[in-house]
Protein backbone atom coordinates (compact mmCIF):
# COMPACT_ATOMS: atom_id res chain seq x y z
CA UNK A 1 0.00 0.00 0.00
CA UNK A 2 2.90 2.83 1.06
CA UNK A 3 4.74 1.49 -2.19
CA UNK A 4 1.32 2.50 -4.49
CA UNK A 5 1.12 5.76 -2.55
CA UNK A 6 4.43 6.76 -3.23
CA UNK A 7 4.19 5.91 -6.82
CA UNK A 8 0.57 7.39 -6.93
CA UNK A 9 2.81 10.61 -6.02
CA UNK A 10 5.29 10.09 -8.63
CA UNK A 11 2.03 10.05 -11.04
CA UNK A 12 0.71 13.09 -10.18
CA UNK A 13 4.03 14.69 -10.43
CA UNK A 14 4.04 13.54 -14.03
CA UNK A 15 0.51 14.94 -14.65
CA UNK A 16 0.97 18.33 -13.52
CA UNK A 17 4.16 18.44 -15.22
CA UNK A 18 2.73 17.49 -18.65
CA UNK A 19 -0.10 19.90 -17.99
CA UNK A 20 1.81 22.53 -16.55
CA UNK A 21 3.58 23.28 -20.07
CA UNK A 22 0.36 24.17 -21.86
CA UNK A 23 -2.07 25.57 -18.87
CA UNK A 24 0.96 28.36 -18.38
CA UNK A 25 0.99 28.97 -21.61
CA UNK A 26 -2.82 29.49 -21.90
CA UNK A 27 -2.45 31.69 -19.02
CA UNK A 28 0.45 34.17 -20.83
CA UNK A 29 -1.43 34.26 -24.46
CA UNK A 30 -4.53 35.24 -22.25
CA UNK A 31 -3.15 38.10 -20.37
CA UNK A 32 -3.98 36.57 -16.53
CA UNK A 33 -1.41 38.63 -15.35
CA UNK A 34 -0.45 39.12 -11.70
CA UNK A 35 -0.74 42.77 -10.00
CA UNK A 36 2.03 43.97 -7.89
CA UNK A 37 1.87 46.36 -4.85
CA UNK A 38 3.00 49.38 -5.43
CA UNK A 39 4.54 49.50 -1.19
CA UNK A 40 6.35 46.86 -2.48
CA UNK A 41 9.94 46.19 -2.42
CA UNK A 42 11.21 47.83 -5.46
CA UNK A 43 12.79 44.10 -7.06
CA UNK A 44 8.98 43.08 -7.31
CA UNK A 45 7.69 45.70 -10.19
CA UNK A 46 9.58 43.24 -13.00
CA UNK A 47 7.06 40.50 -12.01
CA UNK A 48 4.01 43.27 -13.13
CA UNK A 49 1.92 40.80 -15.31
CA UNK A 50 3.64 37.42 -14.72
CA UNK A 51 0.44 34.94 -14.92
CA UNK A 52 -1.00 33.91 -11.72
CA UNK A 53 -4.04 31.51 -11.01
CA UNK A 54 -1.41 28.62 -11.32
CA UNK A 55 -2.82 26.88 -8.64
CA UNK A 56 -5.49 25.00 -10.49
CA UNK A 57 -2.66 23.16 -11.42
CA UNK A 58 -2.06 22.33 -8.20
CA UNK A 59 -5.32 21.10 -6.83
CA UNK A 60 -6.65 20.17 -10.47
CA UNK A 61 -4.00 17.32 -10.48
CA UNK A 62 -4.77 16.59 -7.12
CA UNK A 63 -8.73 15.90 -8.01
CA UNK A 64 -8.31 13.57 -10.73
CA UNK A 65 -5.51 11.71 -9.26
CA UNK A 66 -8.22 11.41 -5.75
CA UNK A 67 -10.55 10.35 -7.90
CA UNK A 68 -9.76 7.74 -9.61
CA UNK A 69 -7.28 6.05 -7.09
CA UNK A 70 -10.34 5.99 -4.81
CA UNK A 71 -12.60 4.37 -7.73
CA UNK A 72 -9.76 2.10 -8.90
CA UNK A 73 -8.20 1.05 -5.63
CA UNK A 74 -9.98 2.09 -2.19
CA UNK A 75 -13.80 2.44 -3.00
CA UNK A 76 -15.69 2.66 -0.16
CA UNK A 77 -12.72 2.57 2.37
CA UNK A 78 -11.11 5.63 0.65
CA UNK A 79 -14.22 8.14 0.94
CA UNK A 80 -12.96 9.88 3.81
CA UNK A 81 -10.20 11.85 1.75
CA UNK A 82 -13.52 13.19 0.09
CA UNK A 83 -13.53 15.32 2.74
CA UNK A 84 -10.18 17.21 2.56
CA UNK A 85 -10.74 17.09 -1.25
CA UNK A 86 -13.79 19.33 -1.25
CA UNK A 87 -11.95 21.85 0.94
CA UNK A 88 -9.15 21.68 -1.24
CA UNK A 89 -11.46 22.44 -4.22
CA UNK A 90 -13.64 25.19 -2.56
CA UNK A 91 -11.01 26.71 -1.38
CA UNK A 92 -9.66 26.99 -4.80
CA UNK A 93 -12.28 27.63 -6.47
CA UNK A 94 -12.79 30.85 -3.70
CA UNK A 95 -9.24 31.72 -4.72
CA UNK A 96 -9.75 31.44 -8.30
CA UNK A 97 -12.57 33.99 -8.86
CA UNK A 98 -10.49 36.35 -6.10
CA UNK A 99 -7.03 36.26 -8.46
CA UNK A 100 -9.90 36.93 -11.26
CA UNK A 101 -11.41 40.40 -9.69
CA UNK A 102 -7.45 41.50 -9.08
CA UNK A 103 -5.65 40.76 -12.29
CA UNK A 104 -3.82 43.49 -14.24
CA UNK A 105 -6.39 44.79 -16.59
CA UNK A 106 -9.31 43.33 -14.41
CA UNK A 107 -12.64 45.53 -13.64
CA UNK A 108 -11.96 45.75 -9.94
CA UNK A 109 -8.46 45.25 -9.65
CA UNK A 110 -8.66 45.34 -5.63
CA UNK A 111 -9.59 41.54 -5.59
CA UNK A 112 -12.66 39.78 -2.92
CA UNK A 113 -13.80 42.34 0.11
CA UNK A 114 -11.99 41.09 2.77
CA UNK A 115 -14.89 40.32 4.64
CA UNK A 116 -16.96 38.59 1.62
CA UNK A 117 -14.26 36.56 1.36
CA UNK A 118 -13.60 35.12 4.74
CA UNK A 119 -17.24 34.81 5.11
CA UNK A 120 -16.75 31.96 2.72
CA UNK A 121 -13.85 30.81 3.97
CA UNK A 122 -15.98 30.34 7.42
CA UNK A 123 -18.59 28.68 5.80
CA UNK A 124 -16.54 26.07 4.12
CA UNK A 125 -14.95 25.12 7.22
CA UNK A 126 -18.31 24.92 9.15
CA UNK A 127 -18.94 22.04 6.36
CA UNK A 128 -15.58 20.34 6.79
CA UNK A 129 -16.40 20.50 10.87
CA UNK A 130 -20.08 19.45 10.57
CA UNK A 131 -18.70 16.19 8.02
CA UNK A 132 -15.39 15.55 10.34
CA UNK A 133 -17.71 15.52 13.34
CA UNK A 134 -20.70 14.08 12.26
CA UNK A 135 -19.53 11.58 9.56
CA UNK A 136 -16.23 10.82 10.19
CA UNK A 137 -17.00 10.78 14.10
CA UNK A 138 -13.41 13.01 15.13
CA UNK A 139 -13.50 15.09 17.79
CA UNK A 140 -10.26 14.21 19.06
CA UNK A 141 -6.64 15.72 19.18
CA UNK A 142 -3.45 14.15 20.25
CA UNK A 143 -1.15 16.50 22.51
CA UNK A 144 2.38 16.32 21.88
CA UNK A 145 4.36 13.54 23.39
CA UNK A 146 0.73 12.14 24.76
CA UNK A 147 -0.08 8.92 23.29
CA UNK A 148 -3.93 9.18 24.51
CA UNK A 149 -6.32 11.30 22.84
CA UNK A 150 -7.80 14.34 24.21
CA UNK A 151 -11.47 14.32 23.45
CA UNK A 152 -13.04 17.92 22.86
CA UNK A 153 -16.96 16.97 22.25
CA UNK A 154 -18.50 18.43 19.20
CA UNK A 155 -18.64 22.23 19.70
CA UNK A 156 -15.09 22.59 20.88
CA UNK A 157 -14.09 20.78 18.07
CA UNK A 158 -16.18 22.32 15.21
CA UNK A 159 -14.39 25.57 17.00
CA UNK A 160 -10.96 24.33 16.61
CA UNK A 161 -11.72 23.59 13.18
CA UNK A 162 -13.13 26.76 11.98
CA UNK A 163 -10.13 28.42 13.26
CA UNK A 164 -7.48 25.94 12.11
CA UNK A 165 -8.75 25.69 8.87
CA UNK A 166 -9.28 29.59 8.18
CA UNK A 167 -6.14 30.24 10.13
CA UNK A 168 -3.75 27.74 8.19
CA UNK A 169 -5.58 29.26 4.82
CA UNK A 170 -4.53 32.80 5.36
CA UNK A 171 -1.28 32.18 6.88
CA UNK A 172 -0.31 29.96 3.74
CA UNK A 173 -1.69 32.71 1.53
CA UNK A 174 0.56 35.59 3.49
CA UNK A 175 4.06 33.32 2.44
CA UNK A 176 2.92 33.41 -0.66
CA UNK A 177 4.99 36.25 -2.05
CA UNK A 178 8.37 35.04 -2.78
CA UNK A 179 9.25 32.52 -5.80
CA UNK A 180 8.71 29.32 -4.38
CA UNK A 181 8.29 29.65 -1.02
CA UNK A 182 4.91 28.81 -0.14
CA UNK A 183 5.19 26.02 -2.68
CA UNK A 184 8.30 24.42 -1.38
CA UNK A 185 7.15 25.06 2.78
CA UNK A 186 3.90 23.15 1.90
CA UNK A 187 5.87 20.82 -0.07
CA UNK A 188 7.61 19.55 3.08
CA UNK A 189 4.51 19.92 5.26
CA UNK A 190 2.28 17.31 3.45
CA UNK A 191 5.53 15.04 3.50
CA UNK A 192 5.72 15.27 7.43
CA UNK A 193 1.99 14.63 7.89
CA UNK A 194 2.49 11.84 5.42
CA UNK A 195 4.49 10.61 8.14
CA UNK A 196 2.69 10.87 10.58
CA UNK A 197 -0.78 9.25 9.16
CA UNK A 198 1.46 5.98 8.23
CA UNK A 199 2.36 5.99 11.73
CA UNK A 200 -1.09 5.99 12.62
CA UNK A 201 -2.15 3.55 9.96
CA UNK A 202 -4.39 6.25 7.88
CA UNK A 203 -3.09 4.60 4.09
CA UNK A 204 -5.62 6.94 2.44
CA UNK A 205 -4.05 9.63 4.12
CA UNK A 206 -0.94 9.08 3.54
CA UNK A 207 -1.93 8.41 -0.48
CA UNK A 208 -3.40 11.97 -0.28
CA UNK A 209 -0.63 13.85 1.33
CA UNK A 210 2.06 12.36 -1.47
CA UNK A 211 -0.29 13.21 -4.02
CA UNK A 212 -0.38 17.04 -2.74
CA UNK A 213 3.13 16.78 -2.54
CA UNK A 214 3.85 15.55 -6.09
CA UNK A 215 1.61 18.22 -7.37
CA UNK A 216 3.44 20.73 -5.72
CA UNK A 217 6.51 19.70 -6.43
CA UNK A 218 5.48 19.93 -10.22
CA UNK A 219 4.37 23.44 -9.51
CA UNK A 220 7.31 24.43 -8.40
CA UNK A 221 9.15 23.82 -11.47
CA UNK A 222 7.35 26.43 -13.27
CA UNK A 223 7.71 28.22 -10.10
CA UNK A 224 11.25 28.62 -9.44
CA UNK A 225 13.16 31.95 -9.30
CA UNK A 226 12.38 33.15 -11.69
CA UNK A 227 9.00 32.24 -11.32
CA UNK A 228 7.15 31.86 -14.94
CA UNK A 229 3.79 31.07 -12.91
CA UNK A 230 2.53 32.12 -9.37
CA UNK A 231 0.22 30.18 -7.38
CA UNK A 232 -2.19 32.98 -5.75
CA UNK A 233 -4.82 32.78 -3.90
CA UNK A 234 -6.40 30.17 -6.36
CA UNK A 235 -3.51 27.87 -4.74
CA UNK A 236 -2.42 29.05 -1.54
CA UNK A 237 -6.26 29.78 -0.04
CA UNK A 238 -6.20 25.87 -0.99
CA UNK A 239 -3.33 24.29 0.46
CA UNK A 240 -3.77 26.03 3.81
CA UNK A 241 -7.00 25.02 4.05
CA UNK A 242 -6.09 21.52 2.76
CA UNK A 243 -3.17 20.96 4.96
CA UNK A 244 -5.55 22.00 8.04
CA UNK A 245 -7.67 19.12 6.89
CA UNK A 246 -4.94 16.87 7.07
CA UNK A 247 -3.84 18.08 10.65
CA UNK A 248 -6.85 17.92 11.96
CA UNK A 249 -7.67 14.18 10.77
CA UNK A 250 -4.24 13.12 12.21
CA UNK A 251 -5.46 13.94 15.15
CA UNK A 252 -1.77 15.91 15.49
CA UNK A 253 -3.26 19.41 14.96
CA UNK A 254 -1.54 20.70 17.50
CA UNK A 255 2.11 19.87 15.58
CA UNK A 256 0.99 22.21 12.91
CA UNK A 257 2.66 25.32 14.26
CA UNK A 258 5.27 23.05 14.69
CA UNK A 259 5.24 21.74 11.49
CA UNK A 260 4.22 24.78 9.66
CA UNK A 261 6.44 27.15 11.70
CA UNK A 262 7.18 29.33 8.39
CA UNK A 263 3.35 30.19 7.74
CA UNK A 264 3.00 31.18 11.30
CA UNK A 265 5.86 33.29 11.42
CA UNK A 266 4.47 34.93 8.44
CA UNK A 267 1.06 35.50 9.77
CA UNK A 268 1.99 36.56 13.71
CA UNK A 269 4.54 39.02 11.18
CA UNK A 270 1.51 40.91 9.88
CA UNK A 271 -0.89 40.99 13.32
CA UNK A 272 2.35 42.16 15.51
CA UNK A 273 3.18 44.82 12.66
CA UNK A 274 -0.32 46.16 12.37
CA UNK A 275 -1.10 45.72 16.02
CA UNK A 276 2.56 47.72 16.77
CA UNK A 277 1.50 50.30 13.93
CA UNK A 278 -1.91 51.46 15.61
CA UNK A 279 -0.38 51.08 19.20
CA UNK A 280 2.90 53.13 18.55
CA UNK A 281 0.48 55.83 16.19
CA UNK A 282 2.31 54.77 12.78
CA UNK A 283 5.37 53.13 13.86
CA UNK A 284 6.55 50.14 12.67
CA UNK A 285 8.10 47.09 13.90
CA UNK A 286 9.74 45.53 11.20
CA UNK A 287 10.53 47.35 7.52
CA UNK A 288 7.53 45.84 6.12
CA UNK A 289 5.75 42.97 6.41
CA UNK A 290 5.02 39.94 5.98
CA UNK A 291 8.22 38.53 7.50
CA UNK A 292 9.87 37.17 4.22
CA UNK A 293 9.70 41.26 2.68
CA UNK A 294 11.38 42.16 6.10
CA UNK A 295 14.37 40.33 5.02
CA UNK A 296 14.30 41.58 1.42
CA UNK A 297 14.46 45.29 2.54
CA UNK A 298 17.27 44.42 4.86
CA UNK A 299 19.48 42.82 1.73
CA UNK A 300 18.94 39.31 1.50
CA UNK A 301 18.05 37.93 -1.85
CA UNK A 302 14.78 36.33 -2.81
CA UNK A 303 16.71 32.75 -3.41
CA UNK A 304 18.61 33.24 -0.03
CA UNK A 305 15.11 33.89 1.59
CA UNK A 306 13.39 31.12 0.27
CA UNK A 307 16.56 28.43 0.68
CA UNK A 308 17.00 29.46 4.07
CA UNK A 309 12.84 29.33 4.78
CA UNK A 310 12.58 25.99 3.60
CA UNK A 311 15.66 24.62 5.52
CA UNK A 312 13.81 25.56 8.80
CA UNK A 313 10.59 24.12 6.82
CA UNK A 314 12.43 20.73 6.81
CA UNK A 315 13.95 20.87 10.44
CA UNK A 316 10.28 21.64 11.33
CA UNK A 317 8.92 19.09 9.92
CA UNK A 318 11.15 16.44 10.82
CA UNK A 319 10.85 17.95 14.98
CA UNK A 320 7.23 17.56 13.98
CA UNK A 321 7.61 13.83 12.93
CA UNK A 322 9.75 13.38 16.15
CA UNK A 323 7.16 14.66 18.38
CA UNK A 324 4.17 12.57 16.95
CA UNK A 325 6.62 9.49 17.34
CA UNK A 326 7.15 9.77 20.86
């Protein structure tokens, strides 16, 4: 079983990779270009119009590869990755029509209202609680170096969640802004709860979290400095939400901070530096934010950013892997 997930991962590498040639260049000839912020760092304004909405490559891959492994090979035994696949695809699909309102040339140009937009977010994670809880029967969560489950009871855990899943969404979405980053972090995040569901036995699990990764990993060859495709929030709305999914039916939600250290630096970033900006009356705590344009304005390079992001990204995820082992 572990050897047809790993090659089921290898398969949608392949996939997205053959796809991934033509679907960019659709994207180019159509003008789906990204906008950049003008409070930018200055090194951003050459990506003005580089094509964005490459994350339907992403979780495209992902829901035809789902799809038929679980009609070919785990039928009815395999339905419960149904559930992080509809989050993955909602998510997407939320992201998709926000990169839409905010492309260069686009009517609006400001993107979703902030507020329309997590509304949605909210609501798709009230589904994913009310199908974990009520259909899949979790309402557990393993603490770290615990081996007995803490149970919560079914409003706790709907709460935990809502605010995982939202949470994990927008934190992925705020590392999303340097070539490769949020692709490679994730990356190594499904790999680590990969892990961690073959230690706990969950095959489909672990079938689902390779094919994420292989996906990904395909991505990211289109995505590499520099980048000839970005994700945006048609991917990285998705894989935060996806990944939360994942966490949470591990039981080892509480390892995602762990785990996912680099998207929650990147989120606490933004909150401290807004929170620090209204305190202090317009001061700010670091040069800009989020954290990775920090380390821009203070001279790294994007590549040296993203290399040295996804090193801790690897030592977090195996200290993750550690911690669910012991």
């Amino acid at each position: 079983m572990l050897a047809l997930s790993l090659g089921l991962g290898v398969v949608a590498f392949l996939i997205a990779m053959l796809a991934g040639f033509p679907y960019v260049r659709f994207l180019r000839t159509r003008g789906l270009g990204k906008k950049i912020r003008i409070e930018g760092p200055s090194t951003h304004t050459e990506k003005m119009g580089t094509p964005t909405m490459g994350g339907v490559l992403i979780w495209a891959t992902v829901l035809v590869v789902t799809l038929l492994t679980t009609t070919l090979f785990y039928r009815e035994n395999g339905r419960s990755i149904l559930f992080p696949l509809f989050v993955l695809v909602a998510s997407g699909v939320l992201g998709l029509i926000d990169d839409k309102m905010s492309l260069v040339g686009g009517r609006g140009g400001q993107g979703m209202r902030a507020r329309f937009k997590l509304a949605w977010q909210i609501g798709i994670a009230a589904v994913a609680a009310s199908g974990l809880y009520a259909i899949l029967g979790i309402d557990h969560v393993f603490l770290p170096t615990v081996r007995e489950a803490l149970h919560l009871g079914g409003l706790a855990y709907c709460a935990l969640v809502l605010v995982t899943i939202v949470g994990a969404a927008n934190a992925v979405n705020l590392t999303d802004g340097l070539d490769g980053l949020a692709g490679t972090t994730a990356a190594w995040a499904f790999a680590a709860y990969a892990a961690i569901a073959y230690l706990y036995g969950q095959l489909f699990l672990v079938t689902f979290c390779l094919v994420m990764m292989g996906a990904l990993l395909a991505f990211l060859w289109f995505n590499a400095h520099p980048a000839e495709v970005f994700m945006g929030d048609t991917g990285s709305l998705a894989i935060g939400a996806t990944l939360a999914v994942v966490a949470l039916m591990t039981g080892q939600v509480l390892l995602l901070p762990v785990i996912g250290v680099i998207f929650v630096a990147e989120a606490v970033s933004v909150i401290l530096q807004v929170g620090y900006f209204k305190l202090s009356g317009g001061k700010r705590l670091l040069r800009m934010s989020p954290l990775h344009h920090h380390f821009e304005l203070l001279g790294w390079s994007e590549t040296q950013i993203t290399q040295r992001f996804w090193l801790i990204s690897i030592l977090a995820s195996l200290l993750g892997i550690a911690l669910a082992l012991v």
